[in-house]
Protein backbone atom coordinates (compact mmCIF):
# COMPACT_ATOMS: atom_id res chain seq x y z
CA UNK A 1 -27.96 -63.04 -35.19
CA UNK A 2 -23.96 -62.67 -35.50
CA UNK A 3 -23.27 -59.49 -32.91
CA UNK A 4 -19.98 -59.20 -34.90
CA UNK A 5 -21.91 -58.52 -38.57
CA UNK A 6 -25.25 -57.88 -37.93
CA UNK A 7 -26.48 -60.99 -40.03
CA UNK A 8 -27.99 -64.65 -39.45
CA UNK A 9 -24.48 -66.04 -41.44
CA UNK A 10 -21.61 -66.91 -39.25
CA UNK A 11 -18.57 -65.40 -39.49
CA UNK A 12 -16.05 -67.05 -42.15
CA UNK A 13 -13.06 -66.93 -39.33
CA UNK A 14 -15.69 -68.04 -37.01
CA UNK A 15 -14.90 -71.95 -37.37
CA UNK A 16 -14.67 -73.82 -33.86
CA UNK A 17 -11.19 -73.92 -33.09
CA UNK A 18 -9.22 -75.27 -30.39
CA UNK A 19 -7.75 -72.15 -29.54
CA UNK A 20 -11.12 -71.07 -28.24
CA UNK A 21 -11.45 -73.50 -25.61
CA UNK A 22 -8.73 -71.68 -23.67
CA UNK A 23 -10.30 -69.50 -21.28
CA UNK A 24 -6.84 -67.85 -20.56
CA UNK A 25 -7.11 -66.70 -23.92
CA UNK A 26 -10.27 -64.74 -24.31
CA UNK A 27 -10.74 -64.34 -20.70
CA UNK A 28 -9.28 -62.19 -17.88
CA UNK A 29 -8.55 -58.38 -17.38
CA UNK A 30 -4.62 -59.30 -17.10
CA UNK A 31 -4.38 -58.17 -13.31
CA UNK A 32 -2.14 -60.76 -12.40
CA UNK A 33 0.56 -60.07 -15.00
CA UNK A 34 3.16 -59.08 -12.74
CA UNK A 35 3.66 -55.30 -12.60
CA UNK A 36 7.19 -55.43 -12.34
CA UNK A 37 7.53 -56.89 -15.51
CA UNK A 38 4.96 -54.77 -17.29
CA UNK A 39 6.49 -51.70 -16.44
CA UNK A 40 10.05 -52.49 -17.78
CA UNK A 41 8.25 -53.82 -20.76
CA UNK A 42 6.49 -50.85 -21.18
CA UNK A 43 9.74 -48.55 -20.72
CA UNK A 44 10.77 -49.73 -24.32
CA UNK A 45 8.72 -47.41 -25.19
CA UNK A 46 10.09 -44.61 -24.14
CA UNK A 47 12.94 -45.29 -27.07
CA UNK A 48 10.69 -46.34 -29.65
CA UNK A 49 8.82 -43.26 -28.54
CA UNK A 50 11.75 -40.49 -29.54
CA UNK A 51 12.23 -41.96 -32.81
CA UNK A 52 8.47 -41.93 -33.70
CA UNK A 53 8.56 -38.17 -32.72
CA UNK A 54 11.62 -36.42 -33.94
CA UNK A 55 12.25 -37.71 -37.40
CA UNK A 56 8.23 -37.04 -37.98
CA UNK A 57 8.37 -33.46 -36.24
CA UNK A 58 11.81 -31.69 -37.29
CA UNK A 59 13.26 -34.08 -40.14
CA UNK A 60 11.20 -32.02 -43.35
CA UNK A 61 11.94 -28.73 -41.27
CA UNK A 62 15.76 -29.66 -41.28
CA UNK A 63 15.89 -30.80 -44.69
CA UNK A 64 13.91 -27.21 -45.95
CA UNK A 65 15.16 -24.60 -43.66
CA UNK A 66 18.80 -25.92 -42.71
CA UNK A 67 19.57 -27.58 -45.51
CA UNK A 68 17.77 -25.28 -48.05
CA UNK A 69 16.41 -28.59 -49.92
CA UNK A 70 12.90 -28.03 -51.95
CA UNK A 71 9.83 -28.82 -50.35
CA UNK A 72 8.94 -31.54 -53.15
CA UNK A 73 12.53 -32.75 -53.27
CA UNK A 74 12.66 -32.90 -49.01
CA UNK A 75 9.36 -35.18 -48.86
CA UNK A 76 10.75 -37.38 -51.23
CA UNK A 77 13.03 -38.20 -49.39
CA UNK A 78 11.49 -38.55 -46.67
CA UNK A 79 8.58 -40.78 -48.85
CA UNK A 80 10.50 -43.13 -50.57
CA UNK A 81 12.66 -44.91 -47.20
CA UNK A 82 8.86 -45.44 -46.05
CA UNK A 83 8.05 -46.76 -49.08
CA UNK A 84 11.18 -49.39 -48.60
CA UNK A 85 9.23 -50.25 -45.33
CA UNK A 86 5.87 -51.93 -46.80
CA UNK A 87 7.84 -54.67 -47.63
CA UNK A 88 10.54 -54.69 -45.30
CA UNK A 89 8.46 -54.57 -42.17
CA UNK A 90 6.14 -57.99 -43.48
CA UNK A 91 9.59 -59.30 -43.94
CA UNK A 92 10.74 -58.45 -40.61
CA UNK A 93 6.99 -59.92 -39.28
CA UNK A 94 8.33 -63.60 -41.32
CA UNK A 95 11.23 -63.49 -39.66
CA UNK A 96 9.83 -63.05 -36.49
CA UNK A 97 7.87 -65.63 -36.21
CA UNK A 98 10.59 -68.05 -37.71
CA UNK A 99 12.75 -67.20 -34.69
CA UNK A 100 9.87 -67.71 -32.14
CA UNK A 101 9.01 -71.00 -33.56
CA UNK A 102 12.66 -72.29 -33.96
CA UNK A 103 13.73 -70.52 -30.12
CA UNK A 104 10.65 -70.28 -28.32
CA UNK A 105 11.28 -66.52 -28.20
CA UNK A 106 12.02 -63.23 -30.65
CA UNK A 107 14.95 -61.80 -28.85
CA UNK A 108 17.17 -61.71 -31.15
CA UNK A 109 15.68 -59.10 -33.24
CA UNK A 110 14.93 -57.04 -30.81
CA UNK A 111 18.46 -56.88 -29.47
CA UNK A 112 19.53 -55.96 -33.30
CA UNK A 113 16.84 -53.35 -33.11
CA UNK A 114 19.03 -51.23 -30.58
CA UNK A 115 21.72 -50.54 -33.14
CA UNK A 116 18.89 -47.78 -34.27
CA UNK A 117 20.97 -44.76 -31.67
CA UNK A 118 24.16 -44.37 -34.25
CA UNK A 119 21.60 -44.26 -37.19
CA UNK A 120 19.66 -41.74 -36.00
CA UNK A 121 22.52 -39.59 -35.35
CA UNK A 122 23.86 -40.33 -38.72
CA UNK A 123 20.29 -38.85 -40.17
CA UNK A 124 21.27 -35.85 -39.03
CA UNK A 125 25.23 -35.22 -39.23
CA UNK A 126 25.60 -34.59 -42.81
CA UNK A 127 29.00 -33.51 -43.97
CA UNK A 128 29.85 -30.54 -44.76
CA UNK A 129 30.46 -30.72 -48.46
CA UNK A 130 27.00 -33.00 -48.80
CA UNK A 131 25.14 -30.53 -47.10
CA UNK A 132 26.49 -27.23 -49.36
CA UNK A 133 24.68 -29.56 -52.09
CA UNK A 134 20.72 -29.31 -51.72
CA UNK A 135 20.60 -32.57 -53.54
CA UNK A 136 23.30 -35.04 -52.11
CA UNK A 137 21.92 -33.54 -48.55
CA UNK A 138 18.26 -35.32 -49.40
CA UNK A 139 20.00 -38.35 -50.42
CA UNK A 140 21.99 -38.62 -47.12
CA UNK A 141 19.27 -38.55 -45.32
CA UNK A 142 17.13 -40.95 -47.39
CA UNK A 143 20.15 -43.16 -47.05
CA UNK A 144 20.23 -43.33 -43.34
CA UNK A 145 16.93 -43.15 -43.01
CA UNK A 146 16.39 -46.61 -44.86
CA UNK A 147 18.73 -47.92 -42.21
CA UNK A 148 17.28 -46.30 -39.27
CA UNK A 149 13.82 -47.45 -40.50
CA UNK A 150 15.46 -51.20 -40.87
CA UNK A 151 16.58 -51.09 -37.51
CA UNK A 152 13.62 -49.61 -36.01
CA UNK A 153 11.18 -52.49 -37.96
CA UNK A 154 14.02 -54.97 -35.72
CA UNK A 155 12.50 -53.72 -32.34
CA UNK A 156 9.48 -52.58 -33.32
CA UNK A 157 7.77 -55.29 -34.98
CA UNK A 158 8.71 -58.13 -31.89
CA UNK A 159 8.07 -55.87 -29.35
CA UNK A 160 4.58 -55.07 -30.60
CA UNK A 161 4.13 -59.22 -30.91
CA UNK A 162 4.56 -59.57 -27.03
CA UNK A 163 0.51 -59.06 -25.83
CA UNK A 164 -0.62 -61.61 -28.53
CA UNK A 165 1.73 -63.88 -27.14
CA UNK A 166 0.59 -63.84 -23.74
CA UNK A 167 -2.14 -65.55 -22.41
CA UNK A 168 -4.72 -62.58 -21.56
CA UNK A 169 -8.15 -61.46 -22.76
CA UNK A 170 -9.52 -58.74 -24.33
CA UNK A 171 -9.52 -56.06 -21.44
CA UNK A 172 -6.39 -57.87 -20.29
CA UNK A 173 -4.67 -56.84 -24.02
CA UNK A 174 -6.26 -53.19 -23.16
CA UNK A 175 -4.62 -53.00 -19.98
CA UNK A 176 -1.29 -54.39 -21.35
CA UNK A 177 -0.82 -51.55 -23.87
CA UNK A 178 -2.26 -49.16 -21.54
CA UNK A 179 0.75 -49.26 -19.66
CA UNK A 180 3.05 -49.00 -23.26
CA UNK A 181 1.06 -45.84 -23.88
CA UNK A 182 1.70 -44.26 -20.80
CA UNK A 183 5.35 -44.99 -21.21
CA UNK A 184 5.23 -44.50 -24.87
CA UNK A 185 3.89 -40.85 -24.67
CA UNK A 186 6.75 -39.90 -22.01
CA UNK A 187 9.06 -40.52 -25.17
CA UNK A 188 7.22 -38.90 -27.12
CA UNK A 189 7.19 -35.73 -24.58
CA UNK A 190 10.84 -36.26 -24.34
CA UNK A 191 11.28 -36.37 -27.98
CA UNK A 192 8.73 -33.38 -28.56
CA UNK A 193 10.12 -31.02 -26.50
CA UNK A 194 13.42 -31.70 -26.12
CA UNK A 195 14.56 -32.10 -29.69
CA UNK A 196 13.19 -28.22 -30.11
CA UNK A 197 15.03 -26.85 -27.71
CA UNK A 198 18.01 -28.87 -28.11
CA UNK A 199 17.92 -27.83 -31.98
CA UNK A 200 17.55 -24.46 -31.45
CA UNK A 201 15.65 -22.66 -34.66
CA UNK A 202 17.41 -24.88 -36.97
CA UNK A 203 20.80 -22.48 -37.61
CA UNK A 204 23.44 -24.90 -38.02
CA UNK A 205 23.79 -29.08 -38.55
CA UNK A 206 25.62 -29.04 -35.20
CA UNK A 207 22.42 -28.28 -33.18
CA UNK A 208 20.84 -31.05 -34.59
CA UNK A 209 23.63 -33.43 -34.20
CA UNK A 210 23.99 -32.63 -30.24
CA UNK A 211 20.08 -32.84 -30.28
CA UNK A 212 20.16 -36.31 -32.14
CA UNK A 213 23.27 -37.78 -29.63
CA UNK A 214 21.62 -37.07 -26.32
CA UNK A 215 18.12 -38.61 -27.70
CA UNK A 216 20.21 -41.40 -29.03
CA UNK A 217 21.26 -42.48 -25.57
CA UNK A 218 18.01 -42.36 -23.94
CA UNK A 219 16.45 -44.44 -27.01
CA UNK A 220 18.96 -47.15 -26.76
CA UNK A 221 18.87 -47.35 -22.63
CA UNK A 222 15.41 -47.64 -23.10
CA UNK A 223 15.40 -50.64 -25.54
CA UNK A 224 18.07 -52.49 -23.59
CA UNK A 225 15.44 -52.26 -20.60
CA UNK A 226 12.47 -53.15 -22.57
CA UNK A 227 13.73 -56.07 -23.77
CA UNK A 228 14.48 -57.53 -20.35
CA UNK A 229 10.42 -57.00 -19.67
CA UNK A 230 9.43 -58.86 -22.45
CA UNK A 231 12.15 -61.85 -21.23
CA UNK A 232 10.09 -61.50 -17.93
CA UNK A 233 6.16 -61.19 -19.44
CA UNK A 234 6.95 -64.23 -21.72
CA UNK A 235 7.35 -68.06 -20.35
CA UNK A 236 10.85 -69.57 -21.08
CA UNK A 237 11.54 -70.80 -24.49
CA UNK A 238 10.61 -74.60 -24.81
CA UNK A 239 13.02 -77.05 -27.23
CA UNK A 240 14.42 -75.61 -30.36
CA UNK A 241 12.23 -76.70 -33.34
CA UNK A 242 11.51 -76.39 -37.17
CA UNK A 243 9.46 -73.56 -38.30
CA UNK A 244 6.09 -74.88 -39.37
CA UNK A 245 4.56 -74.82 -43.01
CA UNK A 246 2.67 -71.18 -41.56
CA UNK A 247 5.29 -69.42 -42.05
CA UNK A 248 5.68 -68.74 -46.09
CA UNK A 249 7.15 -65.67 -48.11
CA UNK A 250 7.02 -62.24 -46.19
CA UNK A 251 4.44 -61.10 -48.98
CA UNK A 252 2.12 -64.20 -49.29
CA UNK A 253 1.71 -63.73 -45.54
CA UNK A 254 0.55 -60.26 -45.98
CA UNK A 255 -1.52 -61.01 -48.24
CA UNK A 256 -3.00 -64.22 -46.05
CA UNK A 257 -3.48 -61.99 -43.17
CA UNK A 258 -5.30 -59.39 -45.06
CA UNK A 259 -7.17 -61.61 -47.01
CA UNK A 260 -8.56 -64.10 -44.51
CA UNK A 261 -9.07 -61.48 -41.18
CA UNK A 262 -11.70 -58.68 -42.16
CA UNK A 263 -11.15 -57.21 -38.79
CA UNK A 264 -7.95 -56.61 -39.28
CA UNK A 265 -8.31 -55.13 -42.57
CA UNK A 266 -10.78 -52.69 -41.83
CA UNK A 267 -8.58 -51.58 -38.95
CA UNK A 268 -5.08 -51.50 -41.07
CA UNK A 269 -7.28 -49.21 -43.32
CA UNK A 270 -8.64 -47.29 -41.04
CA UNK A 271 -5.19 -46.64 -38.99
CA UNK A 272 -3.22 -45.83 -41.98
CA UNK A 273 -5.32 -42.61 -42.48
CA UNK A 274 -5.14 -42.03 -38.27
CA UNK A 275 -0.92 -42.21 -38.85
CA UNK A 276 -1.28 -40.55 -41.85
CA UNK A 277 -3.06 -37.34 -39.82
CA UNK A 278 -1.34 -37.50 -36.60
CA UNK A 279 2.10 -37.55 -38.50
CA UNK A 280 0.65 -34.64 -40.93
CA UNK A 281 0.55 -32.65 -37.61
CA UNK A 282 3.66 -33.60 -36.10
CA UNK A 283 5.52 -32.35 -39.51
CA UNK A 284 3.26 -28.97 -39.98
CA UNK A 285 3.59 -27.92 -36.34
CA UNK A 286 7.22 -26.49 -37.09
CA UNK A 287 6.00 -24.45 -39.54
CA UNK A 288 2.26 -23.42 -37.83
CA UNK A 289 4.35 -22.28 -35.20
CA UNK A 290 6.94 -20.18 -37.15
CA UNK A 291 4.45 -18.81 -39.70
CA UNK A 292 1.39 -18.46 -38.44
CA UNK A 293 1.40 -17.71 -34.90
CA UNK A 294 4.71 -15.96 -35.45
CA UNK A 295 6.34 -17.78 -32.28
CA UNK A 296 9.02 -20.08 -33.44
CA UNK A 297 9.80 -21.01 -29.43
CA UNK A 298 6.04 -22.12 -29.66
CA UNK A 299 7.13 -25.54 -31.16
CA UNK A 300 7.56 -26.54 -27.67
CA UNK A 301 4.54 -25.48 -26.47
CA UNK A 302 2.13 -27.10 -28.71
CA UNK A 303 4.40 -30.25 -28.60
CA UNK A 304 3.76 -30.76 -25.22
CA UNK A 305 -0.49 -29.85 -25.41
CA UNK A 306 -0.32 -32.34 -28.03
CA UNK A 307 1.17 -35.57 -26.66
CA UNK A 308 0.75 -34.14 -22.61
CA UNK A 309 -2.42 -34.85 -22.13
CA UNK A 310 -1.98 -38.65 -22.96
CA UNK A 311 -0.25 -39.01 -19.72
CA UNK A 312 -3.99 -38.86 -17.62
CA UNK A 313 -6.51 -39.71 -20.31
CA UNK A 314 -4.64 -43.10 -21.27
CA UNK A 315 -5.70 -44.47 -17.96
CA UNK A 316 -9.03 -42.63 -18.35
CA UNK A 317 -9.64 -44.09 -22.00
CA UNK A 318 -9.21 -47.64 -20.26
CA UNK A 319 -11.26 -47.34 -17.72
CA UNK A 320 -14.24 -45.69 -20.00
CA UNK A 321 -13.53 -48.59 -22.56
CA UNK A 322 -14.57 -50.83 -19.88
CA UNK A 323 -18.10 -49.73 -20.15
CA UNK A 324 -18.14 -48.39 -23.57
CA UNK A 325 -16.13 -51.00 -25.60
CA UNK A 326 -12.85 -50.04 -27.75
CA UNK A 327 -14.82 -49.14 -30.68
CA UNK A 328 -17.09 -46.34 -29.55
CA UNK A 329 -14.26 -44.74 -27.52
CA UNK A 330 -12.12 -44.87 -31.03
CA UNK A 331 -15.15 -43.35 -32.73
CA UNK A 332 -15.20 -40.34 -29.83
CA UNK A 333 -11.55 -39.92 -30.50
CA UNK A 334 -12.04 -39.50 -34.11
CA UNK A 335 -14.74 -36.97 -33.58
CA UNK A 336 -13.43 -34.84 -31.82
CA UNK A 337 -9.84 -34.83 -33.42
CA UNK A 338 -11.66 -33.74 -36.48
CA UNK A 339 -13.27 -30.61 -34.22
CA UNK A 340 -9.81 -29.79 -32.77
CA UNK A 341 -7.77 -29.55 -36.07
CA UNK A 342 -10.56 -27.19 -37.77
CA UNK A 343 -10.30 -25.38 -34.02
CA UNK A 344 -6.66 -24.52 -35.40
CA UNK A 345 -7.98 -22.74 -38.26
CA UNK A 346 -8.39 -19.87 -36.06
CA UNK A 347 -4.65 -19.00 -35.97
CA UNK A 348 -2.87 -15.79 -34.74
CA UNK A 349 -6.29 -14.17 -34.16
CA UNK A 350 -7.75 -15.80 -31.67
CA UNK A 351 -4.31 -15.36 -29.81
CA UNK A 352 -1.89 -17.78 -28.37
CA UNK A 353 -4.48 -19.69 -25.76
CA UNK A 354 -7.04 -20.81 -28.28
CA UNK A 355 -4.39 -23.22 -30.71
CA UNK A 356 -3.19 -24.12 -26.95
CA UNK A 357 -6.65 -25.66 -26.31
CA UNK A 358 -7.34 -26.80 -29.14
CA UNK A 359 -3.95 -28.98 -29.41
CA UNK A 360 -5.05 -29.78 -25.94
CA UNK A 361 -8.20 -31.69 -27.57
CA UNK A 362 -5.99 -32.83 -30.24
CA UNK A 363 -3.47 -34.26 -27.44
CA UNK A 364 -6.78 -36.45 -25.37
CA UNK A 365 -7.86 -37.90 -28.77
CA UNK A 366 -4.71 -38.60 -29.67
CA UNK A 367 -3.94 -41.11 -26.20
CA UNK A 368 -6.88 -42.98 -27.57
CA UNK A 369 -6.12 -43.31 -30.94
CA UNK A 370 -3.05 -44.56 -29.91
CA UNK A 371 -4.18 -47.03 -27.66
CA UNK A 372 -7.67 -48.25 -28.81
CA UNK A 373 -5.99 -49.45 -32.59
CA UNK A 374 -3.01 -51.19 -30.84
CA UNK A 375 -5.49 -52.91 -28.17
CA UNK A 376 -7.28 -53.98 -30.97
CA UNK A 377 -4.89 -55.74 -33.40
CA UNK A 378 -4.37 -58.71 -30.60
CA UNK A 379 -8.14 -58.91 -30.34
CA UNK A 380 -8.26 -59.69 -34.36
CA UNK A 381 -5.74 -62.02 -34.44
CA UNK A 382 -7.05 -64.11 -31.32
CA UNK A 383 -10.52 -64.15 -32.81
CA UNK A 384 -8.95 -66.20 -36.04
CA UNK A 385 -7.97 -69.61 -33.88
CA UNK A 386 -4.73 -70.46 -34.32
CA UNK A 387 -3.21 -67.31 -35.98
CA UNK A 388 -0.94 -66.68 -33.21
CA UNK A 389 1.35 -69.04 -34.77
CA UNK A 390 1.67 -65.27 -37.18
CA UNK A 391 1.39 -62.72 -34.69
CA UNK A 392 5.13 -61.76 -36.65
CA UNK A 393 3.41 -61.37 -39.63
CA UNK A 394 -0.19 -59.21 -38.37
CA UNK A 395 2.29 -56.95 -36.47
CA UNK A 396 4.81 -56.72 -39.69
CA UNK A 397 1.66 -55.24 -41.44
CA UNK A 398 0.90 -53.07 -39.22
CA UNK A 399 4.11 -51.11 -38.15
CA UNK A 400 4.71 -50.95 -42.15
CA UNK A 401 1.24 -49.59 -41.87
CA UNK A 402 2.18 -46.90 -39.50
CA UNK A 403 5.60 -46.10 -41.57
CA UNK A 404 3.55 -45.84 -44.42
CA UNK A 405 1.02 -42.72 -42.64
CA UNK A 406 4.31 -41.65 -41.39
CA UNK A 407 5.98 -41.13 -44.59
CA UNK A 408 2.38 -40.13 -46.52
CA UNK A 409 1.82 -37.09 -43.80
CA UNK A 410 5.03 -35.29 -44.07
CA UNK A 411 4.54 -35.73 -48.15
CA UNK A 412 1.56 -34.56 -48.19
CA UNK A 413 2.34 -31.58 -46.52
CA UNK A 414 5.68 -30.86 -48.02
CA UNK A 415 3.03 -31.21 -51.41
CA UNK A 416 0.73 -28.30 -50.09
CA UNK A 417 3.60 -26.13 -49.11
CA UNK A 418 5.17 -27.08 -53.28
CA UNK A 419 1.63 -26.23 -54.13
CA UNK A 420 1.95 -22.59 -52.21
CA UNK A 421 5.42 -21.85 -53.30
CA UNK A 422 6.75 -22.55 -50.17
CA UNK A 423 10.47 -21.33 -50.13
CA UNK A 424 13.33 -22.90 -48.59
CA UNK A 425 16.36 -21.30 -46.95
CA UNK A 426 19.76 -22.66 -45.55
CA UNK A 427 20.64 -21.89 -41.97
CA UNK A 428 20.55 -18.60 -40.98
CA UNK A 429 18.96 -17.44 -43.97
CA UNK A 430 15.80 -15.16 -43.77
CA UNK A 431 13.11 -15.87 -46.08
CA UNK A 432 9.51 -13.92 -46.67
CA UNK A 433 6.72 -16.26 -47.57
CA UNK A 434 4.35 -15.44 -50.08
CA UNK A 435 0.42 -15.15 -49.43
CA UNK A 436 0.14 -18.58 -50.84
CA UNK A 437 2.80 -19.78 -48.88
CA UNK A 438 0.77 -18.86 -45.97
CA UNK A 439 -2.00 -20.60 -46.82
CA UNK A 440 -0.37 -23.70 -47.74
CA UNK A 441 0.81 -24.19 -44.35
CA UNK A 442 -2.56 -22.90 -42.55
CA UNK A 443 -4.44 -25.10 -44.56
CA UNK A 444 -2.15 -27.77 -44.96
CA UNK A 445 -2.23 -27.75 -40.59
CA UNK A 446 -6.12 -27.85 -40.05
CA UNK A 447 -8.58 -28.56 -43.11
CA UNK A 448 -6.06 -30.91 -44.49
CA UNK A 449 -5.90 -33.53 -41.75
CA UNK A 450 -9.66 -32.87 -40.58
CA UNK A 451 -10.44 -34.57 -44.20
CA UNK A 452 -8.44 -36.96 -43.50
CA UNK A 453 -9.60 -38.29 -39.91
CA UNK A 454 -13.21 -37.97 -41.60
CA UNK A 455 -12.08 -40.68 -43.70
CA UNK A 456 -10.87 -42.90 -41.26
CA UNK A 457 -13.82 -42.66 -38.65
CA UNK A 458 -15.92 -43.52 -41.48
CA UNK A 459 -13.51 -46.34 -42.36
CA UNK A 460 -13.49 -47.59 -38.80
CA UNK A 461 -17.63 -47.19 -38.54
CA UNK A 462 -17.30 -50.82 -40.64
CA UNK A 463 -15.07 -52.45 -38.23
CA UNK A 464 -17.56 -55.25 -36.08
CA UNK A 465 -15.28 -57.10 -34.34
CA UNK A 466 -15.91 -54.80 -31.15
CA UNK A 467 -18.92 -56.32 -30.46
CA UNK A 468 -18.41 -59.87 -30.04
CA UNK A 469 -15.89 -59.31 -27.79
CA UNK A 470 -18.52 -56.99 -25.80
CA UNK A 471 -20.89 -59.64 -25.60
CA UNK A 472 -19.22 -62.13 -24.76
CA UNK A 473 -18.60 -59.86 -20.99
């Protein structure tokens, strides 16, 4: 019986292959990857973990409420730079691996990557005359936001390459990006709750331009320092050499990588609806906040309840995963995301504490379904031999996965709040939302992602993988 499929036929990426024989590969809980190391690998992070945050959380709030730009017309723009990034982050994966097998290393990209600090400010400093003109404000920021995106997909996509390429096993990949999550949610935190405050209620550009140049500086200080731990986690770069026959057009690699690892299709598919939903939150909270519990200060608040929590349960999530296995701890997360969002429903009536707890449960599912998905794309490239050669390319498909949810959940609920008449205002501006309005953004907050992580549990029920690893311990 194959554990991984539940049938007498093998697996079709289960061919005897010489990676196997490695035990460091498949073996080992990664305890003597030197801590030092892992930790300023980790802190990269913390930058990566701002511009994940702020652009999702208070980007379709500046563009409607600062910059008086329709709700359709704001998630357009906000859409179609994401769009750009399906095929620009498989590109970026090509490239990637070119450099590694040419240099022995994928340093180079990275340190391009931390030119993302000036575009990010630019996002947000839109000129005067551009922003008096709803219209040529949108387009600014779609501009920049291509660029920041490009930039991003630099560091990004090589950073997340660095646990396939070492030599550690599955709970030894676990414990890896347990340590990026840890550092990754203090970003996130920083991002969260800072860019708020810093921003104010959204009554002038300037706010948001002070708020985007102090976030810049911590982002690029924490790139700079991330890529010295992957320098350190990674042995030295052998003799230069010629980039095998592997590594073919950005898109015929997607569709290779797709095509030939099930694994990692089922978990692509199931992960674009979980960055779909968590970014769906991130961009409603703004306006759950404002609208519905009438606290606009409360951004803050449920911020930090939401990404908090992830600073104990990420350790907590690896230990359980231990005994459980990555997949069933996923599942749990899923579950009880789906509980917490309808919890929301509740609104101003149940008073402040219960949206508090319930973002609370929202913040422990989300450490998990942060790290369980990213634990598990290493596992499904190491179980097809030889496909390290294109980690670049897996881990191009993914982060253009995760742009993808993180353009799709701002659209779609900048498309319930068109579909409830939503009005926007320019800064300072007061504006009374209609009944439908109201709903739009209540809905839009809880039933609309619950759907949505009800799809991807039952996506990520087909994913089998899990248990060969399992049984193998």
């Amino acid at each position: 019986m194959n554990a991984a499929t539940g049938s007498e036929a093998p697996l079709p990426d289960d061919r005897p292959r010489a990676a196997h024989t490695d035990p460091a590969t498949d073996a080992g809980d990664g305890a003597d990857v030197p801590r030092p190391a892992l930790v300023r690998y980790a802190l990269g992070s913390a930058g990566m973990g701002v511009y994940v945050t702020v652009p999702g959380l208070l980007l379709l709030y500046f563009l409607t409420d600062t910059l008086g730009v329709t709700p359709w017309l704001a998630g357009l723009a906000l859409l179609v730079p994401k769009a750009v990034d399906i095929v620009l982050h498989p590109f970026v994966g090509s490239l990637s691996d070119r450099e590694r097998a040419r240099r022995g290393t994928r340093l180079r990209l990275l340190t391009a990557g931390c030119a993302l600090a000036p575009a990010f400010v630019a996002l947000f400093a839109v000129p005067g005359p551009v922003a008096d003109r709803p219209w040529a404000a949108a387009l600014w920021v779609a501009a920049w936001f291509v660029v920041a995106n490009a930039l991003f997909a630099a560091y990004q996509v090589p950073y997340l390459a660095t646990p396939t390429d070492m030599a550690v096993g599955y709970h030894g990949r676990t414990r890896v990006l347990s340590f990026r999550m840890v550092v990754l949610t203090v970003g996130i935190l920083v991002g969260g709750a800072l860019a708020p405050l810093l921003a104010g209620e959204g009554d002038s550009v300037g706010r948001y331009v002070a708020m985007a140049l102090v976030l810049g500086v911590f982002t690029v200080v924490f790139q700079y320092v991330g890529i010295g731990g992957v320098r350190d986690l990674l042995p030295a770069p052998g003799p230069a050499k010629e980039a095998g026959d592997r590594h073919g057009p950005a898109l015929a690699q997607v569709r290779d990588v797709l095509r030939g690892n099930r694994p990692f299709r089922v978990l692509v598919s199931c992960y674009l609806l979980v960055s779909t939903t968590t970014h769906l939150v991130l961009a409603g909270l703004p306006y759950y906040a404002r609208h519905e519990l009438g606290r606009p200060g409360f951004t803050t608040v449920l911020m930090a309840a939401f990404v908090a929590p992830a600073l104990l349960t990420t350790p907590l999530w690896f230990r359980l995963s231990r005994s459980w296995g990555k997949q069933r701890c996923l599942l749990l997360c899923q579950g009880f995301f789906v509980a917490g969002a309808l919890g929301l429903a509740a609104g101003k009536a149940a008073g402040p504490v219960v949206p508090v707890l319930c973002t609370l449960v929202l913040g422990v599912c989300f450490a998990g379904l942060q790290l369980f998905p990213f634990s598990m794309v290493p596992d499904t490239v190491r179980a097809v031999g030889g496909e390290t050669e294109r980690t670049g390319a897996y881990t191009g498909v993914w982060t253009a996965t995760e742009a993808t949810g993180a353009a799709a959940g701002p659209y779609l609920y900048s498309a319930a709040l068109a579909v409830g008449g939503y009005a926007a205002a320019r800064a300072g501006e007061e504006v009374t939302q209609s009944g439908g309005a109201h709903t739009a953004i209540l809905l839009g907050f809880t039933l609309l992602p619950a759907l949505l992580m009800t799809a991807a549990l039952a996506v990520q029920s087909r994913y089998r993988l899990d248990a060969r690893f399992t049984k193998r311990r």
